[in-house]
C-alpha atoms as a PDB file:
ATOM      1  CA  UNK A   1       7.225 -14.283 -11.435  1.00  0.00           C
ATOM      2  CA  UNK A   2       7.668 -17.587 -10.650  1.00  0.00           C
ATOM      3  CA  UNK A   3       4.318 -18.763 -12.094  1.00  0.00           C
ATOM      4  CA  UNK A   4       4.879 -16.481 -15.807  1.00  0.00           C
ATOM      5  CA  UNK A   5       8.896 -18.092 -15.799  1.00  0.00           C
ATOM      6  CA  UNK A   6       7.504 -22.019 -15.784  1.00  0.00           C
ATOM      7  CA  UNK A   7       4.847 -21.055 -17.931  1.00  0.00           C
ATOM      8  CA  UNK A   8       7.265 -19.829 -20.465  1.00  0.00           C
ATOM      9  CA  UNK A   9       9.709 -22.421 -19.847  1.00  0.00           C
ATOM     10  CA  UNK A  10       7.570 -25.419 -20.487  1.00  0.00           C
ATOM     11  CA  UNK A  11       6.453 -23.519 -23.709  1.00  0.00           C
ATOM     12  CA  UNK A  12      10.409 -23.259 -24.861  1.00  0.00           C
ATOM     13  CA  UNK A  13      11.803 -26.502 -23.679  1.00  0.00           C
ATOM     14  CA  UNK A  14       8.290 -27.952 -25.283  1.00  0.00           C
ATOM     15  CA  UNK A  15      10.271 -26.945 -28.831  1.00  0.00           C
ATOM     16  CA  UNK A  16      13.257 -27.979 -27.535  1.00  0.00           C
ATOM     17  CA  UNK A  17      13.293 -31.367 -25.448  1.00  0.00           C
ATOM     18  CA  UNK A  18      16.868 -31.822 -25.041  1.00  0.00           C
ATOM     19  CA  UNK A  19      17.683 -28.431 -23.088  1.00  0.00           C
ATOM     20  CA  UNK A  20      16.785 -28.085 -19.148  1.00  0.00           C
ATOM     21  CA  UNK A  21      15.381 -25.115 -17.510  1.00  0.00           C
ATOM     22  CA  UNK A  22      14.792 -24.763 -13.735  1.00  0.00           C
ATOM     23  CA  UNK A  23      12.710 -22.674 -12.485  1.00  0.00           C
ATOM     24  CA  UNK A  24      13.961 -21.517  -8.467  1.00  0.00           C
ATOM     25  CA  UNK A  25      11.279 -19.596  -6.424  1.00  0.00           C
ATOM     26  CA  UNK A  26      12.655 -16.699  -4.520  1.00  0.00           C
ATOM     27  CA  UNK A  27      12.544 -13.089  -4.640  1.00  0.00           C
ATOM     28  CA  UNK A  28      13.527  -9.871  -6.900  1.00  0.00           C
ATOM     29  CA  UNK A  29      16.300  -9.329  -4.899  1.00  0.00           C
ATOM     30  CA  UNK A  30      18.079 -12.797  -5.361  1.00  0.00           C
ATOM     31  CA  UNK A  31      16.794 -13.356  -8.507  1.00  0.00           C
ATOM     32  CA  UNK A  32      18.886  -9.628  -9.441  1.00  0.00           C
ATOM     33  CA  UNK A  33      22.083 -10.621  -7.348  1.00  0.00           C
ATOM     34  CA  UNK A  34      21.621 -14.568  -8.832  1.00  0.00           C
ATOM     35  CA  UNK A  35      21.875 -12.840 -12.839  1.00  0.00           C
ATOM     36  CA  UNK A  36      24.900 -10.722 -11.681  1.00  0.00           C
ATOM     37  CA  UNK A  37      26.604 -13.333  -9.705  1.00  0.00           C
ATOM     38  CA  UNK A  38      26.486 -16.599 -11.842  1.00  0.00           C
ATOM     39  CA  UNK A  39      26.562 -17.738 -15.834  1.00  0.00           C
ATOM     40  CA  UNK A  40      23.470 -19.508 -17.406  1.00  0.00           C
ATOM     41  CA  UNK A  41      21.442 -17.688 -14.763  1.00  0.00           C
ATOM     42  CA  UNK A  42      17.856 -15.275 -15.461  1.00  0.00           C
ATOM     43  CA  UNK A  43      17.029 -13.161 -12.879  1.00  0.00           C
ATOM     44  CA  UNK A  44      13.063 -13.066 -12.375  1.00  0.00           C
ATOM     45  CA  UNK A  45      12.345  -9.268 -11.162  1.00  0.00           C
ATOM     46  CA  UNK A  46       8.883  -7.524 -10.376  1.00  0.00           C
ATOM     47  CA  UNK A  47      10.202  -4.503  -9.380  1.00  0.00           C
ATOM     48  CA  UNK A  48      11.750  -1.000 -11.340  1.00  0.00           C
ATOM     49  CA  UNK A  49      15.331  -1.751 -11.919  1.00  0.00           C
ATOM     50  CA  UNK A  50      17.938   1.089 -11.381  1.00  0.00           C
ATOM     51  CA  UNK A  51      20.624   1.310 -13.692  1.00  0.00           C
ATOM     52  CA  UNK A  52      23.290   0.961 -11.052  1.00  0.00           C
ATOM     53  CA  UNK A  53      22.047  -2.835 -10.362  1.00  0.00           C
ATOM     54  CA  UNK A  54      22.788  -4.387 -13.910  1.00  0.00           C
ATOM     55  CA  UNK A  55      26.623  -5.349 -13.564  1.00  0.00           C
ATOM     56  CA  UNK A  56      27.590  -7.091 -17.161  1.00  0.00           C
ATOM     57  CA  UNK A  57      23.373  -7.942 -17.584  1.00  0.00           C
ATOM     58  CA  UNK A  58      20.699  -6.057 -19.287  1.00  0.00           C
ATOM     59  CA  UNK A  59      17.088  -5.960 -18.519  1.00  0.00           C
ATOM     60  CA  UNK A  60      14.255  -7.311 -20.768  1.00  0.00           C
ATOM     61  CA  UNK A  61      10.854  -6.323 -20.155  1.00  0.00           C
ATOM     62  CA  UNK A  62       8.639  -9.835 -20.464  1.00  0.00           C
ATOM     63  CA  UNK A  63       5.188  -9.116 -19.538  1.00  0.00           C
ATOM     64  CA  UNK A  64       2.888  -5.835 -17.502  1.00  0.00           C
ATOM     65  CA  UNK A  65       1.652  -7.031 -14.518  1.00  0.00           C
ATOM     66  CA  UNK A  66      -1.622  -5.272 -12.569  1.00  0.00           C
ATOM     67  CA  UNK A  67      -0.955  -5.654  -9.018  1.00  0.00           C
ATOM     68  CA  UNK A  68      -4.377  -6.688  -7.191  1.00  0.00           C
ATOM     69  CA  UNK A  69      -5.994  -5.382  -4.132  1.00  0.00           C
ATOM     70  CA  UNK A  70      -7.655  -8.796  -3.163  1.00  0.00           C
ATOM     71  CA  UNK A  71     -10.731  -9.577   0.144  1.00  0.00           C
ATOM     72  CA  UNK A  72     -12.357 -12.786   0.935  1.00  0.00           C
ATOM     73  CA  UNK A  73     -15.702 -14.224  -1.480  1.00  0.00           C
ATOM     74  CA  UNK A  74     -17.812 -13.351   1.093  1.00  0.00           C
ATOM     75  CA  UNK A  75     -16.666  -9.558   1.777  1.00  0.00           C
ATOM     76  CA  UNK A  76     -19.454  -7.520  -0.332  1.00  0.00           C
ATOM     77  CA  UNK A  77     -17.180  -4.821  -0.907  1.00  0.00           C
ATOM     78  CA  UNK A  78     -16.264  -4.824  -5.061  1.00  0.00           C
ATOM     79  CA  UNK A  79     -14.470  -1.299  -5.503  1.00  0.00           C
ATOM     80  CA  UNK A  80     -12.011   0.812  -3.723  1.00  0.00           C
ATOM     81  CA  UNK A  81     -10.360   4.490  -4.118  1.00  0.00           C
ATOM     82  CA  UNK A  82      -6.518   5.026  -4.328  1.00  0.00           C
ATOM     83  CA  UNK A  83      -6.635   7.016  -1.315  1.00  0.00           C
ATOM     84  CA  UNK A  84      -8.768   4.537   0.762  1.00  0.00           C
ATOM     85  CA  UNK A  85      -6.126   1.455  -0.484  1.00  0.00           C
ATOM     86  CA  UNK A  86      -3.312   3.709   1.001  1.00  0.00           C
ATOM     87  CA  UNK A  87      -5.363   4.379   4.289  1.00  0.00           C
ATOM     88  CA  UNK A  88      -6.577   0.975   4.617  1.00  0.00           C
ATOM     89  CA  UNK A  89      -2.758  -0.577   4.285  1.00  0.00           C
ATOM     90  CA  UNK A  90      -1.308   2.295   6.327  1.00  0.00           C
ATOM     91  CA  UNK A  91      -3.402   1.805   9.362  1.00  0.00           C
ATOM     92  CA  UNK A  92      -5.458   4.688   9.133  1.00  0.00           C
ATOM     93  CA  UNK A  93      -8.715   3.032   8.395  1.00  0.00           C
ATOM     94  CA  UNK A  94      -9.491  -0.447  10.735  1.00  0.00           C
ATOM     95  CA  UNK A  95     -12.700  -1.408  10.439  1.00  0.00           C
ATOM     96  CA  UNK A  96     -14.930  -2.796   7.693  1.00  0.00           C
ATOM     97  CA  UNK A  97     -17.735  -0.183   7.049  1.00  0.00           C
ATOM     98  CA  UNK A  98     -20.130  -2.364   5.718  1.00  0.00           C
ATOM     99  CA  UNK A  99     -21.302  -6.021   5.202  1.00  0.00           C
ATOM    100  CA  UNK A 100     -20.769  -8.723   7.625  1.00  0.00           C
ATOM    101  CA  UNK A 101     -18.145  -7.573   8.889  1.00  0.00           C
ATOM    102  CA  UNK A 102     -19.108  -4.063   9.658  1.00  0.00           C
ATOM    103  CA  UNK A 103     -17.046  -3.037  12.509  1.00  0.00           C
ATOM    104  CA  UNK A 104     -15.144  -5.847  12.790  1.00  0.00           C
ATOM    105  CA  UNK A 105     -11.099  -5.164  12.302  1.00  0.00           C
ATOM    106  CA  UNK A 106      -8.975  -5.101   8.983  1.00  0.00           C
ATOM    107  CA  UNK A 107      -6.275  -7.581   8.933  1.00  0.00           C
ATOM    108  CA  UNK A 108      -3.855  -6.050   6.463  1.00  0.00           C
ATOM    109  CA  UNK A 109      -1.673  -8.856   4.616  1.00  0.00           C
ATOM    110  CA  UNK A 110       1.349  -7.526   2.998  1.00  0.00           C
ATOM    111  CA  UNK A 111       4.758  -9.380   1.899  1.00  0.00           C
ATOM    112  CA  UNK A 112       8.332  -9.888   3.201  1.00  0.00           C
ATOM    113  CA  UNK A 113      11.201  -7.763   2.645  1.00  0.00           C
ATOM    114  CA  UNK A 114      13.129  -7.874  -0.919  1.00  0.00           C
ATOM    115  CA  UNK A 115       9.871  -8.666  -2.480  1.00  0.00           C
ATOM    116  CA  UNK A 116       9.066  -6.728  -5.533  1.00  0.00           C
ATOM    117  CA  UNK A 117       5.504  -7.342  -5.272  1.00  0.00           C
ATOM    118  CA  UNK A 118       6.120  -5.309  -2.082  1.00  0.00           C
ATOM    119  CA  UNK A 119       8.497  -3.006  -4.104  1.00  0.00           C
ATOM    120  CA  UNK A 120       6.266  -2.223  -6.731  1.00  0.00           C
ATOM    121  CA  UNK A 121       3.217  -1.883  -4.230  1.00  0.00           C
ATOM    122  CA  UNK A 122       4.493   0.294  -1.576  1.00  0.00           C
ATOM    123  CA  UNK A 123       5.880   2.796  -4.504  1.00  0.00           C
ATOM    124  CA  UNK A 124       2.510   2.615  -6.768  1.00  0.00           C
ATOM    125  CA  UNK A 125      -0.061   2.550  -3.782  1.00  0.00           C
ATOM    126  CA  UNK A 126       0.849   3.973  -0.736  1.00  0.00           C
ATOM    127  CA  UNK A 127       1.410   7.719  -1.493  1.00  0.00           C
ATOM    128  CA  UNK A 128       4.723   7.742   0.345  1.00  0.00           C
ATOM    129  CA  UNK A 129       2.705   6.218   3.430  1.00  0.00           C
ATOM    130  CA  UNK A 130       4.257   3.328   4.975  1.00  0.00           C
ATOM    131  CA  UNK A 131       2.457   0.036   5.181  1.00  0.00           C
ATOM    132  CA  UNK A 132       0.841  -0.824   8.959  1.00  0.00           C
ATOM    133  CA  UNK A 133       3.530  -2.453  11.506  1.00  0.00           C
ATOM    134  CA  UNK A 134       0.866  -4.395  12.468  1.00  0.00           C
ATOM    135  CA  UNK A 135       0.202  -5.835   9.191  1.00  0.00           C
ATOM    136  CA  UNK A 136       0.417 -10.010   8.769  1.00  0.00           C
ATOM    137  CA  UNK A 137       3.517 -10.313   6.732  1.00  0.00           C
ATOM    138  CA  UNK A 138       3.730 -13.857   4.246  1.00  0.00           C
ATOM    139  CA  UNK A 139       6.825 -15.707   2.691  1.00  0.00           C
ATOM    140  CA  UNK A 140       4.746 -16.026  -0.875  1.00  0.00           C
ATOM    141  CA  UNK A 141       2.434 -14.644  -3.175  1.00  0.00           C
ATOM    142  CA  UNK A 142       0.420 -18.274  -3.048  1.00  0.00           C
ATOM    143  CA  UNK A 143       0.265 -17.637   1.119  1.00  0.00           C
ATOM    144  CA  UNK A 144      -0.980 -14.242   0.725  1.00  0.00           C
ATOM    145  CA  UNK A 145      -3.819 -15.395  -1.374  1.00  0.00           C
ATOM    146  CA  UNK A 146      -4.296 -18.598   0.621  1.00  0.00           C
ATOM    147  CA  UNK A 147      -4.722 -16.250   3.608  1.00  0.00           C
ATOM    148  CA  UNK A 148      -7.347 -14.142   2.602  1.00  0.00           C
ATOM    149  CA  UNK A 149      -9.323 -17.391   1.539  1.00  0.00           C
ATOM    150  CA  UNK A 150      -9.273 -18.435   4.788  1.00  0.00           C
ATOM    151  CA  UNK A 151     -10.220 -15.304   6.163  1.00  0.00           C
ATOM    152  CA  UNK A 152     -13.142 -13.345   5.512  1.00  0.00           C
ATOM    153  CA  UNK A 153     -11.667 -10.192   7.602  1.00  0.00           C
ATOM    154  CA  UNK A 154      -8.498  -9.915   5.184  1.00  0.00           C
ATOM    155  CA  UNK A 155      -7.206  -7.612   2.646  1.00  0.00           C
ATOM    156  CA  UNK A 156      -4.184  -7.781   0.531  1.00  0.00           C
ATOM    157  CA  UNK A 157      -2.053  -7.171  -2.536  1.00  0.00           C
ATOM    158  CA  UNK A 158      -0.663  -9.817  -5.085  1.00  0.00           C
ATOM    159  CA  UNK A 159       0.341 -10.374  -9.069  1.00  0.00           C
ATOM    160  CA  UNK A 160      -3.013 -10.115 -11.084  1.00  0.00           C
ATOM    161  CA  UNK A 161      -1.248 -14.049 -11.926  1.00  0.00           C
ATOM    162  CA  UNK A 162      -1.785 -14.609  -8.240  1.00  0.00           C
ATOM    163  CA  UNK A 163      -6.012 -14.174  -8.024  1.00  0.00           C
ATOM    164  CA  UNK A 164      -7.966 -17.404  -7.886  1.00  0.00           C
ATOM    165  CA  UNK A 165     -11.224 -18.050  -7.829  1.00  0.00           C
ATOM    166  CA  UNK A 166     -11.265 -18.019  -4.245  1.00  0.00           C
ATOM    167  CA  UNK A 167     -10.786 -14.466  -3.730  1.00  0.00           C
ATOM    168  CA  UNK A 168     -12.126 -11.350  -4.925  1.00  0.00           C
ATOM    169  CA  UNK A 169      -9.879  -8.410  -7.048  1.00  0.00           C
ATOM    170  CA  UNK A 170     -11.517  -5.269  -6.209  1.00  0.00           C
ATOM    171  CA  UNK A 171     -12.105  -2.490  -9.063  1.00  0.00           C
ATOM    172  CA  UNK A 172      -9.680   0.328  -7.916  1.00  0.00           C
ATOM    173  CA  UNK A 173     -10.866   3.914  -9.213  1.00  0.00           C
ATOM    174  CA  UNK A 174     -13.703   2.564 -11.549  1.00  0.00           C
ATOM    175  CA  UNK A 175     -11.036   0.869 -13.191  1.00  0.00           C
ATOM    176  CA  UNK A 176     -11.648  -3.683 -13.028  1.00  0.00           C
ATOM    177  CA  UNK A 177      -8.275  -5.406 -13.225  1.00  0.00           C
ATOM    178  CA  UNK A 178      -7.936  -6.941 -16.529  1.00  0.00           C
ATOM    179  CA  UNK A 179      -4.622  -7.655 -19.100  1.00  0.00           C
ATOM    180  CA  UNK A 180      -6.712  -4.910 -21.014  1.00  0.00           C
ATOM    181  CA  UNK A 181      -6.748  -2.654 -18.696  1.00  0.00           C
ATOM    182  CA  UNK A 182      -3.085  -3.014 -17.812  1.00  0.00           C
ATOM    183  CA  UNK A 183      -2.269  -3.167 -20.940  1.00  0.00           C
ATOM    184  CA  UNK A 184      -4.219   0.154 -21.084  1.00  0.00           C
ATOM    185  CA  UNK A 185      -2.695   1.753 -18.694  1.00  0.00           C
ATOM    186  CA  UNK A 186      -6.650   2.571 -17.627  1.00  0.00           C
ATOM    187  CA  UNK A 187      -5.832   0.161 -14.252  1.00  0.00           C
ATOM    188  CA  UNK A 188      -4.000   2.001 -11.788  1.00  0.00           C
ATOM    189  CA  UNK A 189      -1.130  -0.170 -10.364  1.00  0.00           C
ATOM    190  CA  UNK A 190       1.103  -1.199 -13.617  1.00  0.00           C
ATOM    191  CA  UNK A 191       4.441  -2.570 -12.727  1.00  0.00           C
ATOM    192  CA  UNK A 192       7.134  -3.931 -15.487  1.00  0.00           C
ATOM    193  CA  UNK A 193       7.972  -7.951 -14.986  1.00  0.00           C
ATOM    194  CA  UNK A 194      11.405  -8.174 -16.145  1.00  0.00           C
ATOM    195  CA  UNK A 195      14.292 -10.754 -17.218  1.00  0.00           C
ATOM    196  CA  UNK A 196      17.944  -9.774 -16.039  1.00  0.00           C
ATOM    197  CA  UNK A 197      19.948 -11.102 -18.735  1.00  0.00           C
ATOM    198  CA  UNK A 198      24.222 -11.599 -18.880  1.00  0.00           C
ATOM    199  CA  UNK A 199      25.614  -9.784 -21.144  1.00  0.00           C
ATOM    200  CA  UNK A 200      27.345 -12.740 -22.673  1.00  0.00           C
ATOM    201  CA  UNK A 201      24.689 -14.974 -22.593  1.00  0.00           C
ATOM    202  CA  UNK A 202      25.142 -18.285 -23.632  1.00  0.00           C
ATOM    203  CA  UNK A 203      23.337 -18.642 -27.278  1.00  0.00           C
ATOM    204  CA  UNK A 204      20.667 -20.864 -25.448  1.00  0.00           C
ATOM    205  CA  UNK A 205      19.760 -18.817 -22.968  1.00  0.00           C
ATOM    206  CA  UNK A 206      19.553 -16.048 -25.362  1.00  0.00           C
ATOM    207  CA  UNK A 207      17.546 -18.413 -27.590  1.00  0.00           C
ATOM    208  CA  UNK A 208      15.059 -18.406 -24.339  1.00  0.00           C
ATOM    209  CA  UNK A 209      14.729 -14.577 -23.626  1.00  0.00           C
ATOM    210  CA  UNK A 210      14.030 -14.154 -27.637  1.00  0.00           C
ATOM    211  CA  UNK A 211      11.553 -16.993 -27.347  1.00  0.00           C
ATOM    212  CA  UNK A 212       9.371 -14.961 -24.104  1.00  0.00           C
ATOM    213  CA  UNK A 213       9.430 -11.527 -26.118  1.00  0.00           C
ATOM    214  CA  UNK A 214       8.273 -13.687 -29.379  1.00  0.00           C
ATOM    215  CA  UNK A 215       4.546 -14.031 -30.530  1.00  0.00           C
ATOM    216  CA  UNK A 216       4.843 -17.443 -29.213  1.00  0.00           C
ATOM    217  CA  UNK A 217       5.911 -16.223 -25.701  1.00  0.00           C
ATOM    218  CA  UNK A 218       3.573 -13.672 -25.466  1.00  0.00           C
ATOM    219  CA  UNK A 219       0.973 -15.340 -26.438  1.00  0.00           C
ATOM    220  CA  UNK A 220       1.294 -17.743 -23.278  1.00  0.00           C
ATOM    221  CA  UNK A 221       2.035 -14.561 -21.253  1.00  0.00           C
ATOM    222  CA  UNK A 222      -1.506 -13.196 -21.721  1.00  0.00           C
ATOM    223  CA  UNK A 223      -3.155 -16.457 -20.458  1.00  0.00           C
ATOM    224  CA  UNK A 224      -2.870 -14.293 -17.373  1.00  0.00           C
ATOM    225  CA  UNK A 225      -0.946 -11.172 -17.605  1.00  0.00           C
ATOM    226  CA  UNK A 226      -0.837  -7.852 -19.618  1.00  0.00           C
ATOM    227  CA  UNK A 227       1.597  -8.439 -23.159  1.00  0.00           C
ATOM    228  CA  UNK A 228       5.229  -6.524 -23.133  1.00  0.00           C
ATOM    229  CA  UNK A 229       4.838  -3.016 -24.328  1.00  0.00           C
END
């Protein structure tokens, strides 16, 4: 969320020069425990939140992500089942079937623990299957995608904010990744990008969160991501 939060930010603080937002990179899990833990502090989370984890905040639904199952330029392949994603990331399929890498082996990227891409994958994709041991595990959604740029052999999953031109989002069930089709509901692997919120938030802060749910904010969401329901 890192990417949608500066996006946003510059937007606000654009209207309002004399007020400072930092942006921190991290994860879902610190960004939740950050929100509960200190004042004048978001929490960025791509993940479901349980009720049990808001202590004095409340969550506020920003923008629908599509998570992406992304391959190298020069892998042919452009569409994928649901079942063959969870085979694929579990282990049970390791070779390429066709193009040049036919018969060459998979290298499944996936993402560190307490990520919520990771979350949100692993709960939407994977059919209660657990994700390879063997699978190349990155610190960031930019060295996921950086990986499989460099490496022709590579599949992975990321934010549909994440693709760049130098990799490839496959079409999963028939379905292309799109904010329309998220939006739709028509693309299979929706997750919820979310703002943990104080309670008591401080008027400016508050100013902030009403600011990303506005017109205004939404409109720079869907430069790259599906619009709040």
């Amino acid at each position: 969320m890192q990417g949608i939060a500066q996006m946003l930010a510059d937007g606000y603080t654009a209207q309002h020069p004399n007020l400072t937002l930092t942006v921190e990179a991290s994860n879902s899990e610190i960004g939740l425990r950050a929100a509960n833990q200190f004042t004048n502090t978001l929490g960025m989370v791509a993940r479901a939140i349980q009720p049990a984890e808001l202590s004095q905040t409340r969550a506020v639904v920003i923008a629908r992500d599509g998570i992406a199952i992304i391959v190298n330029r020069a892998n042919p392949i452009n569409a994928i089942m649901r079942s063959q994603v969870a085979d694929v990331f579990a282990g049970n399929i390791l070779t390429w079937p066709v193009g040049p890498n036919v018969g060459k082996a998979i290298s499944v990227i996936s993402r560190e623990a307490g990520s919520g891409t990771r979350d949100a994958f692993e709960t939407l994709a994977m059919n209660g299957l657990r994700v390879t041991r063997t699978a190349i595990v990155m610190p960031s959604e930019a060295a996921v995608v950086d990986y499989v740029a460099r490496h022709p052999e590579a599949i992975a999953y990321c934010s549909m904010g994440g693709v760049t031109d130098e990799v490839h989002a496959l079409i999963v069930d028939n379905a292309p990744l799109s904010p329309q089709t998220v939006e739709a509901k028509t693309y299979p692997y929706v997750r919820a990008l979310t703002l943990v919120v104080p309670l008591a938030a401080d008027p400016a802060l508050q100013d902030f969160v009403n600011f990303a749910a506005s017109a205004d904010g939404q409109q720079l969401v869907a430069q790259k991501f599906a619009r709040a329901p």
